[in-house]
Protein backbone atom coordinates (compact mmCIF):
# COMPACT_ATOMS: atom_id res chain seq x y z
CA UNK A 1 112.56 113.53 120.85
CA UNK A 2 109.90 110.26 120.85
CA UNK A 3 110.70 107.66 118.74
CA UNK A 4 109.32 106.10 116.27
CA UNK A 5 107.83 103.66 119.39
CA UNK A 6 105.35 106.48 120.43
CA UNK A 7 104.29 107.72 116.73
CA UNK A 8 103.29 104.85 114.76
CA UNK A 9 99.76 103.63 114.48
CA UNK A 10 98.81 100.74 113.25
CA UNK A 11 95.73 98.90 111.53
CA UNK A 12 94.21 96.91 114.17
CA UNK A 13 93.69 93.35 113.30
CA UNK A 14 89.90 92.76 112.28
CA UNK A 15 89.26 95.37 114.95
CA UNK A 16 91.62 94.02 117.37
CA UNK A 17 94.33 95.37 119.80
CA UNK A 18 96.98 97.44 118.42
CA UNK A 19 100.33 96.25 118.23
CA UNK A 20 103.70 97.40 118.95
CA UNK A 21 105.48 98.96 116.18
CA UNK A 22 109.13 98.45 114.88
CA UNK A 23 111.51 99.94 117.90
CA UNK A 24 113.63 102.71 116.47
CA UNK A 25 117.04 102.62 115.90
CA UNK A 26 119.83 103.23 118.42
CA UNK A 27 121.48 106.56 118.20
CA UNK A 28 124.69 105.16 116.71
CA UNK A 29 122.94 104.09 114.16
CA UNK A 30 120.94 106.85 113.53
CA UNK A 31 124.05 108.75 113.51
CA UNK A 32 125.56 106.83 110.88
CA UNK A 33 122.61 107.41 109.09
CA UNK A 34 123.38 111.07 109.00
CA UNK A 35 126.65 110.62 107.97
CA UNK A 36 126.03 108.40 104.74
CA UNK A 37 123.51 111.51 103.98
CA UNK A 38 126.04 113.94 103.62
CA UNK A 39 128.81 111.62 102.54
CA UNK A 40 126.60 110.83 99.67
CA UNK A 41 125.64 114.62 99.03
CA UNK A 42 129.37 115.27 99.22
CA UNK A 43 130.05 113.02 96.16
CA UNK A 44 126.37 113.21 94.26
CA UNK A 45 126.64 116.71 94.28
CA UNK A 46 130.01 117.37 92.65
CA UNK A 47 130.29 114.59 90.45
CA UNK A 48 126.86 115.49 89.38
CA UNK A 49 127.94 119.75 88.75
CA UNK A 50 131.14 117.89 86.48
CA UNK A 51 129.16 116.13 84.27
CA UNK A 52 126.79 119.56 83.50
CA UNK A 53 130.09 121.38 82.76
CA UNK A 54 131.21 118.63 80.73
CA UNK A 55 128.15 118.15 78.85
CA UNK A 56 127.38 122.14 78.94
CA UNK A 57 124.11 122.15 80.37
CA UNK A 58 122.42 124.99 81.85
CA UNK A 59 123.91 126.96 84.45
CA UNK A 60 123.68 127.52 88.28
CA UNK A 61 120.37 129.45 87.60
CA UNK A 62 118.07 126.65 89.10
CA UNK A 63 119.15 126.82 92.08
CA UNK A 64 117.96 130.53 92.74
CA UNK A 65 114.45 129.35 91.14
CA UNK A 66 114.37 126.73 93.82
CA UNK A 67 114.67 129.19 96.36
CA UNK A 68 111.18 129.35 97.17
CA UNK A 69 110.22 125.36 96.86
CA UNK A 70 113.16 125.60 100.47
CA UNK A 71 111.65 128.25 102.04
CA UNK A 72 108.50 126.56 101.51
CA UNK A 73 109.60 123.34 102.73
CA UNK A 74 111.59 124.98 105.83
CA UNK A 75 108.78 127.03 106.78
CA UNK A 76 106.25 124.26 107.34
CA UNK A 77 109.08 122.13 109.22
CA UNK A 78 109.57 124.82 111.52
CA UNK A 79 105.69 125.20 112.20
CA UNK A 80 104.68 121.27 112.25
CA UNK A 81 104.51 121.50 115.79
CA UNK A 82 102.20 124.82 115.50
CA UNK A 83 98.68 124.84 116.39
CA UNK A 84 98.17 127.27 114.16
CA UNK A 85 99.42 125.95 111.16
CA UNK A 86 96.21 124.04 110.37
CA UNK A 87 96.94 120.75 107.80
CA UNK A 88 95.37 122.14 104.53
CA UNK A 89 97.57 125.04 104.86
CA UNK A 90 100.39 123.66 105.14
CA UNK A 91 99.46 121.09 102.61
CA UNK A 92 98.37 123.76 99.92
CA UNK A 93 102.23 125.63 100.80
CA UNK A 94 103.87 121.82 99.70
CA UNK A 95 102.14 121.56 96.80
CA UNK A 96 102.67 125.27 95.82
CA UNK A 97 106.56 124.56 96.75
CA UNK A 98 106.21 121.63 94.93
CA UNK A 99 104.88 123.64 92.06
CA UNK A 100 107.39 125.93 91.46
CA UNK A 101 109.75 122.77 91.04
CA UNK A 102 108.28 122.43 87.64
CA UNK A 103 108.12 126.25 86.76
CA UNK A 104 111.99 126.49 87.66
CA UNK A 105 112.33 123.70 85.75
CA UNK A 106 110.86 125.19 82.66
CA UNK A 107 112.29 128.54 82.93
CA UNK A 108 116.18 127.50 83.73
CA UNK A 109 115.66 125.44 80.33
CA UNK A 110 113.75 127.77 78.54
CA UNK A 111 114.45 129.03 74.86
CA UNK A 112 113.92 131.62 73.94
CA UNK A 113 111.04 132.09 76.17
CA UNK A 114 108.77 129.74 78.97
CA UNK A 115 105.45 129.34 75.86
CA UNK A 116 107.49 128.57 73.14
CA UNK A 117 109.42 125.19 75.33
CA UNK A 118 106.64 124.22 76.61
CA UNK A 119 104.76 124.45 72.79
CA UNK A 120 107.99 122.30 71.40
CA UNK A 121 107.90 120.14 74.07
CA UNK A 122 104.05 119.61 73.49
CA UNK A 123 104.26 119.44 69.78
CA UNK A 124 106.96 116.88 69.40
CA UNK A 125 105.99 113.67 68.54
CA UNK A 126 109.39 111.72 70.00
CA UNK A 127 109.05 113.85 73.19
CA UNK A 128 105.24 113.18 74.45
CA UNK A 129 102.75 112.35 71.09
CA UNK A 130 99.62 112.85 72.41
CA UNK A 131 99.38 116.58 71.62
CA UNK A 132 100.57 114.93 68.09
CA UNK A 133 97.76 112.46 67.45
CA UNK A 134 94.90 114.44 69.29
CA UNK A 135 95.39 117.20 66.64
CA UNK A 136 94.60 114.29 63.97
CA UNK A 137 91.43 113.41 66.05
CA UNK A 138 90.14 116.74 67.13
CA UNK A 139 87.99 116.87 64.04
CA UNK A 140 87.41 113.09 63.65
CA UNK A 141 84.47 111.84 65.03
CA UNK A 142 84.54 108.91 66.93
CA UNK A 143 88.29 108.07 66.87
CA UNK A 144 88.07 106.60 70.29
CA UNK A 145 85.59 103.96 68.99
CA UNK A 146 88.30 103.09 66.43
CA UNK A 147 91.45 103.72 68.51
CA UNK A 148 93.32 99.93 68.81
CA UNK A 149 93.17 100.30 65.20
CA UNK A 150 94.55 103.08 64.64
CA UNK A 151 98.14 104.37 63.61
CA UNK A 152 99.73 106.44 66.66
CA UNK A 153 103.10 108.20 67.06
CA UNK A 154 105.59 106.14 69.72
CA UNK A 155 104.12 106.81 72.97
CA UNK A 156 100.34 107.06 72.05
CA UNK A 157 101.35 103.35 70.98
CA UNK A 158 102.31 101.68 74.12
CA UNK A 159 99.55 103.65 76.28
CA UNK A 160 95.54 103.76 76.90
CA UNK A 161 93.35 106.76 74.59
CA UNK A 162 93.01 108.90 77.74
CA UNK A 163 96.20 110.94 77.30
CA UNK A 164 94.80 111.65 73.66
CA UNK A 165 91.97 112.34 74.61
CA UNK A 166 93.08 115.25 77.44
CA UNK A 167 94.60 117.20 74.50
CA UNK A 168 91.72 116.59 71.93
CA UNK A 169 89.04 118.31 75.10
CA UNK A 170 91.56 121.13 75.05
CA UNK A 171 92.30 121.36 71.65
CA UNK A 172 88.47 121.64 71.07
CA UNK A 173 87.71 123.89 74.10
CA UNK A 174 90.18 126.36 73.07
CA UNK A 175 92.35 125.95 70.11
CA UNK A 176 95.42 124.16 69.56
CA UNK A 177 97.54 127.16 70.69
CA UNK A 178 96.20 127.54 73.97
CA UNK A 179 96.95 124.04 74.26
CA UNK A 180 100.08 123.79 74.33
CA UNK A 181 99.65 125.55 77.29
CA UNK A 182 96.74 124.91 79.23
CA UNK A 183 97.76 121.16 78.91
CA UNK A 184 101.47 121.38 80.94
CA UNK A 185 100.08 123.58 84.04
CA UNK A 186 96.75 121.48 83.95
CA UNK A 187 99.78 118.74 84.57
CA UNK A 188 101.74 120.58 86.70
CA UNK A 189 98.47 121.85 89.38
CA UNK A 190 97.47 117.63 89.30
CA UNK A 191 101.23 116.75 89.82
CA UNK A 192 101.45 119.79 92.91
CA UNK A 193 98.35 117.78 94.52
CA UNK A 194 100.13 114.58 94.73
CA UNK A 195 101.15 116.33 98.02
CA UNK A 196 98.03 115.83 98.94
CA UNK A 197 97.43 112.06 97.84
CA UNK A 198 100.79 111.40 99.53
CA UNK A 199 99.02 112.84 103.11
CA UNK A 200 96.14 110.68 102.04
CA UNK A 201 98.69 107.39 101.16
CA UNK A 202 100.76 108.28 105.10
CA UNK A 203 97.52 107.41 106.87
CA UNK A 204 98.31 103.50 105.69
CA UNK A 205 101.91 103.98 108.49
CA UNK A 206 100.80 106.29 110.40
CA UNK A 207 97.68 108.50 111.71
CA UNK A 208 100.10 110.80 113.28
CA UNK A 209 99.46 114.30 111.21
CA UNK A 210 103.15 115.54 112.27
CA UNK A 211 104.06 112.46 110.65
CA UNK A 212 101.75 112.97 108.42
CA UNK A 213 103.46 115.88 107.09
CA UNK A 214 106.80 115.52 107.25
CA UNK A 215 106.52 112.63 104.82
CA UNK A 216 104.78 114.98 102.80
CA UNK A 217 108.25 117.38 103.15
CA UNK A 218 110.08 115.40 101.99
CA UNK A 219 107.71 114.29 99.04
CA UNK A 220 108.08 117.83 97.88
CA UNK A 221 111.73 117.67 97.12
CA UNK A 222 111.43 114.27 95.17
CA UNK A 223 113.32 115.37 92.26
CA UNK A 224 111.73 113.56 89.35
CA UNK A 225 108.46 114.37 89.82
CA UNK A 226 108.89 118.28 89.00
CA UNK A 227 111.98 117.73 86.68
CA UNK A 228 110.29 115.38 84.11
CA UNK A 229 107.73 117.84 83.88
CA UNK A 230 105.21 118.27 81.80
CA UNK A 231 105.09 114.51 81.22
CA UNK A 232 102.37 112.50 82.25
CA UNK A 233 104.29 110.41 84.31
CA UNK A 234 104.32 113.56 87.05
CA UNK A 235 100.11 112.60 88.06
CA UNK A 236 100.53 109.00 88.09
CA UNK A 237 101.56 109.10 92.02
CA UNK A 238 98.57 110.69 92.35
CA UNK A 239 96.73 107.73 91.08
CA UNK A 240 99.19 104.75 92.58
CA UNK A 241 98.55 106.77 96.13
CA UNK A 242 94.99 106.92 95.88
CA UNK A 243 94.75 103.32 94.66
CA UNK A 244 97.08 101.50 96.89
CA UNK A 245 95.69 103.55 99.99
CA UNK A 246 92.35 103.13 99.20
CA UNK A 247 92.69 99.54 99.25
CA UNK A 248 94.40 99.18 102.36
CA UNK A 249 91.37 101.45 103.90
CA UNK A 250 88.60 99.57 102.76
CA UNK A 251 89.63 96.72 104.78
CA UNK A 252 90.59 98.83 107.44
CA UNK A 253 87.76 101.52 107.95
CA UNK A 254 85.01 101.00 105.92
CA UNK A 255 84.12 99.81 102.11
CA UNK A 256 83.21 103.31 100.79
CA UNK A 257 86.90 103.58 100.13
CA UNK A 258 86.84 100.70 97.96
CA UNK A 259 84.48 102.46 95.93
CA UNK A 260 87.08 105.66 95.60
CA UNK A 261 89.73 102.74 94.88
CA UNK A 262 87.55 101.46 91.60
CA UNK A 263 87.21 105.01 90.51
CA UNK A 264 91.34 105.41 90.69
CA UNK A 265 91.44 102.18 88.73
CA UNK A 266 89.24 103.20 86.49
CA UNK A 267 91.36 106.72 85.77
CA UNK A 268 94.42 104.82 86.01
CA UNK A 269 93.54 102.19 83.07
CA UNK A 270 92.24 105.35 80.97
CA UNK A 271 95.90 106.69 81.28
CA UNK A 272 98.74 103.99 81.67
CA UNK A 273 98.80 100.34 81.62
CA UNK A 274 102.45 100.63 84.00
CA UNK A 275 100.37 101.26 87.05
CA UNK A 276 98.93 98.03 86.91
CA UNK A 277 102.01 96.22 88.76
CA UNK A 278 100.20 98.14 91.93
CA UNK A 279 98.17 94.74 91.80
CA UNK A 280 101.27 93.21 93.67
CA UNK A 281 101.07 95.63 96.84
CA UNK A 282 97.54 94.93 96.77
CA UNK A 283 97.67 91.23 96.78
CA UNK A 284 100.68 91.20 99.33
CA UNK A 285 98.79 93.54 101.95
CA UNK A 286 95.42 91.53 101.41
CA UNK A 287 97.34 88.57 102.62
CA UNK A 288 98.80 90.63 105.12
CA UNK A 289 95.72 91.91 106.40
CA UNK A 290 94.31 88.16 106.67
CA UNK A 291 97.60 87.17 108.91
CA UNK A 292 96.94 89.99 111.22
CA UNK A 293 93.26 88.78 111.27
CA UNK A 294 94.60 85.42 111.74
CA UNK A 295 92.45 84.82 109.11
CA UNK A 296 89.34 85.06 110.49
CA UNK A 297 85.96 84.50 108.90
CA UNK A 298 84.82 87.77 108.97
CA UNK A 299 88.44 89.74 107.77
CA UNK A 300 88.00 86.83 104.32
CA UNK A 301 84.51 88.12 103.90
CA UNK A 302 85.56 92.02 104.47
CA UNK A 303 88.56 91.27 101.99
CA UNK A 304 86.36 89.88 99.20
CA UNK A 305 83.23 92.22 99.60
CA UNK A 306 85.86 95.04 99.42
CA UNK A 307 87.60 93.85 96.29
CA UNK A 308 84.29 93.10 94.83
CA UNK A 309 82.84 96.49 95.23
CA UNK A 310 86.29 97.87 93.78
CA UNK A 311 85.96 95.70 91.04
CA UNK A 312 82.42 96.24 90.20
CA UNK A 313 82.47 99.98 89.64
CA UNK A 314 85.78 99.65 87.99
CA UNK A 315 83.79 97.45 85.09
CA UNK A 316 80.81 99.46 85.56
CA UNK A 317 82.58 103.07 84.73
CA UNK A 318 84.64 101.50 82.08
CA UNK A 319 81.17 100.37 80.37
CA UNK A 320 79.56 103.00 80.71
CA UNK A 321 82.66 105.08 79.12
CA UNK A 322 82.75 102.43 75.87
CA UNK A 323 79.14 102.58 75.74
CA UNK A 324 78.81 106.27 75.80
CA UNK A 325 82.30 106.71 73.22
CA UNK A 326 82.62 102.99 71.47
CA UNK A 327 86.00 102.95 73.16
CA UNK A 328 87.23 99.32 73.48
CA UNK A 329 89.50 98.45 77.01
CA UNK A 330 90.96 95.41 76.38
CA UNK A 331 91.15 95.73 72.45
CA UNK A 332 93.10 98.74 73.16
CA UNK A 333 95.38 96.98 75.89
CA UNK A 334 96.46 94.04 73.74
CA UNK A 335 97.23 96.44 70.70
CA UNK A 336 99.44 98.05 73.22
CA UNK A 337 101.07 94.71 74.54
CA UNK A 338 101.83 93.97 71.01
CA UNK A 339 103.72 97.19 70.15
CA UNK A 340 105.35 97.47 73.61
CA UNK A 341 106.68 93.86 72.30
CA UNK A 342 107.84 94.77 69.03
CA UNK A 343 109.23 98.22 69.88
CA UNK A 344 111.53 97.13 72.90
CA UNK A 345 114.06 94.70 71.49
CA UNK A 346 116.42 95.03 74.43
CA UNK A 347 116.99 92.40 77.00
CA UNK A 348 116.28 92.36 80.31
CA UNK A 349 119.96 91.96 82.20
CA UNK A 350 122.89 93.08 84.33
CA UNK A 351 122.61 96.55 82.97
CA UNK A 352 119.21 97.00 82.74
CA UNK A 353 118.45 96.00 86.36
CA UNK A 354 121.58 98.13 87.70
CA UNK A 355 120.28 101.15 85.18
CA UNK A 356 117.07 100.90 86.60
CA UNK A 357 118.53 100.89 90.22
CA UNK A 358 120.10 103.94 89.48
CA UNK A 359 117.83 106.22 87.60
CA UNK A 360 115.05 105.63 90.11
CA UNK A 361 117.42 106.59 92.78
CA UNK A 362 118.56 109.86 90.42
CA UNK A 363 114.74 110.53 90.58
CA UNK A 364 114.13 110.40 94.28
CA UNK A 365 117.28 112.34 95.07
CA UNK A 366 119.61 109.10 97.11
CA UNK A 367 118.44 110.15 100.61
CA UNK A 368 115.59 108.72 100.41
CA UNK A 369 116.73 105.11 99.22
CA UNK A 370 119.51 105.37 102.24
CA UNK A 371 116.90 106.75 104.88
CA UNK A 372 114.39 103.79 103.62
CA UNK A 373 116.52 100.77 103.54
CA UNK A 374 117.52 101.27 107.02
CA UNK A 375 113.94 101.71 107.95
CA UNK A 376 113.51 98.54 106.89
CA UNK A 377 115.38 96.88 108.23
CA UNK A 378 114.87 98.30 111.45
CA UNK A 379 111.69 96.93 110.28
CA UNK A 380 112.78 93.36 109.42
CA UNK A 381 114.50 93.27 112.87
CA UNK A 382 111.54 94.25 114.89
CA UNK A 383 110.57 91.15 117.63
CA UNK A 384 106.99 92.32 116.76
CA UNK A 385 105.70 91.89 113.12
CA UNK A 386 102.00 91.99 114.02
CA UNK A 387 101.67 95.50 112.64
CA UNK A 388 100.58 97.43 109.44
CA UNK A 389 103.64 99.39 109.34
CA UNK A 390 105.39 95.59 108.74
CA UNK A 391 102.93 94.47 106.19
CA UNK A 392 103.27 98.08 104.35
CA UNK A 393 106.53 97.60 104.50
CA UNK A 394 107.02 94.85 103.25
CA UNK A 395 104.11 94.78 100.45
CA UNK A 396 106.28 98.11 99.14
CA UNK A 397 109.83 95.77 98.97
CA UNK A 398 107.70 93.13 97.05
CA UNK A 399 106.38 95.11 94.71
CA UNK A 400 109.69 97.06 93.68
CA UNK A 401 111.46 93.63 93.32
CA UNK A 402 108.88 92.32 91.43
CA UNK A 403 109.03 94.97 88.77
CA UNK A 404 113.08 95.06 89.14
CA UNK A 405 113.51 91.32 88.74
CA UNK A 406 110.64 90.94 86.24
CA UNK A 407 112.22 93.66 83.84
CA UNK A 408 108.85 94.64 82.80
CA UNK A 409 109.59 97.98 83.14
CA UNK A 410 113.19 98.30 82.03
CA UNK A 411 114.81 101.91 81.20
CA UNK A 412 114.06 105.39 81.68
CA UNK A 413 113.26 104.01 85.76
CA UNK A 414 113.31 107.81 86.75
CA UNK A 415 110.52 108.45 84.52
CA UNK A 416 108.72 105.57 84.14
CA UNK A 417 108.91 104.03 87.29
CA UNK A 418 107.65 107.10 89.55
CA UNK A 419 103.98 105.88 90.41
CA UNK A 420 106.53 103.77 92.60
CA UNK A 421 108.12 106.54 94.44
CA UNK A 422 106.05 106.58 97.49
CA UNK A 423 106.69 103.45 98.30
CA UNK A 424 110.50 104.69 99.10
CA UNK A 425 109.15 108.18 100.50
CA UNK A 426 107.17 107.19 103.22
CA UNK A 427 109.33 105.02 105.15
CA UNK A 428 112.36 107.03 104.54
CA UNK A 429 110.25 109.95 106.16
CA UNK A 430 109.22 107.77 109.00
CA UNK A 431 112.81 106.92 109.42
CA UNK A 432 113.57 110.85 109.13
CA UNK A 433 111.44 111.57 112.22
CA UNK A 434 113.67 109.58 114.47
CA UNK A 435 116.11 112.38 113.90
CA UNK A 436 116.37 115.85 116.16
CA UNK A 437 114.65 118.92 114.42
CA UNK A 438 117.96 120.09 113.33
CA UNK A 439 118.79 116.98 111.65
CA UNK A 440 116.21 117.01 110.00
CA UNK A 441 116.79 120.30 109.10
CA UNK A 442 119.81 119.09 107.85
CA UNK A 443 118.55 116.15 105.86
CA UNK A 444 116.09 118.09 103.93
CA UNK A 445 118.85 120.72 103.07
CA UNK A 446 120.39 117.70 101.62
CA UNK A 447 117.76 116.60 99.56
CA UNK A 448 117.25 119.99 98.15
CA UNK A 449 120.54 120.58 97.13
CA UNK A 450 120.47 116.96 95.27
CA UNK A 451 117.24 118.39 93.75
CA UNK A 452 118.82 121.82 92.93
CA UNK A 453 121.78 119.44 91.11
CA UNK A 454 119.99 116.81 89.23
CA UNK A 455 117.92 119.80 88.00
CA UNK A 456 120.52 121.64 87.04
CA UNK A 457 122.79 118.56 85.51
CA UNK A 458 120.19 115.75 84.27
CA UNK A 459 117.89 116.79 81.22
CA UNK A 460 114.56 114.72 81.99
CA UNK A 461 112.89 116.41 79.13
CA UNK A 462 114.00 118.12 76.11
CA UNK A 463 112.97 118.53 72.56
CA UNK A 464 114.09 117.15 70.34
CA UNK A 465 115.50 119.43 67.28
């Protein structure tokens, strides 16, 4: 099988040559690879099925509901070499694989039946409050003009009106019943298309489409995005993928994507102030992009005119927005700084960095963090560093030591921190396609039985009583 040698493209410099990407590994080392996959499975897995039967969680029932999310998966591995199979198809398969994640999520948890969770979930203001304060605001004119003033349940707190304001447009369009829930499979169709986003975010590594779409395989068994579900957290890939590779195409193909990139800011800043620590892979793969110019006149000019047009429809839909519903930005994002700093007490130490390391690795499964570190340092090692794949690389390494180190977004990692998850996804896929088909196979057989397990033995979400 070709290496990763023949399949990776890269962003040529300011138009220039392209260079040679990272060499893949030896066999031995892919090998061992393998072998730390299952080992780990081997010990996830049943420690994982002890600590449900201690703790008398749900039963084995999740499994069988996952069924189809593997045959999904297995189906378009087997066909990614199929001229038949066009892209979008097998792209609308993921994300309905990827869907049924968060309906066997619901159902295995379900009591006594799939409407009434998802209503308690919805209605409970320690779970998610927006449903909470939208049903104060539904029949309150101009609330949003008022809303950094305003007293909001926990979460509403620490986060921007446009979670609020989601539920008060359903609430008002067709009653609060209904929206309890319309408003979790609106979130669980956006969440399904992150599949998509993630095809979208591969192009930055690779233009390969087999590529392509096996990092988009193994983006459909990412555990935490279908089993926090139907939290808000589950769309904000979406958002960091459109953002991040937005940015990184506007200074490679063209500046309409810069204007798609101010539009993404603009929904992101309207929905959660945590996807803002993005800014560090942007910064890190501008200055990236200028070394592989070797910062050339024309690649400074192309950086600034691109963050420029970003940031000038960014202001000019967030205007527009507070002209047309008096909602204040900033106001709203200090009053949010300002609870965030007098709700969360807790230092930022030993345990919160190692809690952090592990919950985001409970939410992408452990293969992927294994697959991905060795990737990079294959990466690290490679003679030639003139390559996007090396500033991608290590832009995505920055950015998730910057927000481990900084402890700005301590606890609940699995949750809070999964805007961040592609950054571990894509190389560990790109690493995955060194493999044969049938360890690959194997590998993804791995993953979904860690998904199957954390599903069945980790309670993301549940009402409180």
């Amino acid at each position: 099988m070709a290496g990763a040698t023949e399949r990776i493209e890269e962003m040529p410099p300011d138009g220039g040559s392209r260079e040679t990407p990272p060499r893949a590994a030896s066999p031995e080392t892919n090998a061992r690879v393998r072998v730390l996959i299952w080992v780990t499975a081997a010990v996830v897995i049943p420690l994982l099925t002890w600590h449900a039967g201690f703790a008398r969680l749900r039963p084995f029932g999740i499994y069988l509901l996952l069924i189809p999310t593997l045959l999904g998966v297995l189906f378009v591995h087997r066909n990614l070499d199929n001229p038949r199979l066009r892209p979008w198809v097998a792209l609308l398969i993921l994300a309905a694989s990827m869907f049924c994640v968060d309906m066997a999520q619901v159902i295995s948890q379900a009591r006594p039946t799939v409407q009434n969770w998802l209503q308690r979930i919805v209605e409970d203001p320690q779970t998610t409050s927006y449903y909470t304060d939208a049903m104060r605001f539904v029949h309150q004119s101009g609330w949003i003009a008022t809303f950094q003033d305003q007293t909001l349940q926990l979460h509403s707190s620490t986060h921007p009106a446009g979670p609020i304001l989601f539920y008060v447009l359903l609430i008002d369009g067709l009653g609060s019943a209904r929206a309890t829930l319309a408003g979790p499979l609106l979130i669980a169709v956006l969440s399904a298309a992150s599949v998509l986003a993630m095809y979208y975010f591969a192009g930055i590594w690779t233009s390969v489409r087999r590529d392509r779409m096996l990092i988009c395989l193994l983006w459909t068994l990412c555990p935490a995005i279908g089993l926090v579900y139907p939290e808000f957290d589950q769309v904000y890939p979406v958002l960091s993928m459109l953002m991040l590779a937005s940015w990184v195409y506007s200074l490679q193909r063209g500046l309409r994507f810069a204007l798609l990139l101010g539009f993404s800011a603009f929904l992101a800043t309207l929905f959660a102030y945590n996807l803002l620590v993005v800014g560090t892979f942007v910064a890190c793969s501008g200055i990236g992009f200028l070394w592989l110019a070797q910062w050339r006149k024309s690649a400074v000019l192309r950086l600034i005119q691109a963050g420029c047009f970003a940031l000038g429809l960014f202001l000019v839909l967030h205007v527009t927005f507070s002209l047309a519903t008096g909602y204040h930005a900033w106001a709203s994002f200090v009053h949010s700084l300002h609870v965030q700093k007098m709700i969360e007490k807790r230092p930022h130490g030993l345990y919160a960095a190692a809690s952090n390391i592990y919950n985001f690795s409970l939410g992408s499964g452990f293969v992927p963090e294994i697959l991905g570190v060795f990737f990079l340092v294959e990466v690290i090692k490679s003679p030639q560093r003139r390559n996007v794949v090396w500033i991608a690389m290590i832009a995505s390494a920055l950015t998730l030591i910057a927000v481990e180190a900084t402890g700005i977004l301590d606890y609940e990692a699995q949750r809070v921190w999964l805007f961040l998850q592609p950054l571990i996804f894509v190389p560990a896929a790109l690493k995955l396609g060194e493999f044969s088909r049938k360890d690959q196979t194997g590998a993804l057989l791995a993953q979904w039985a860690l998904l199957a397990t954390i599903g069945r033995s980790v309670l993301f979400v549940v009402p409180f009583p």
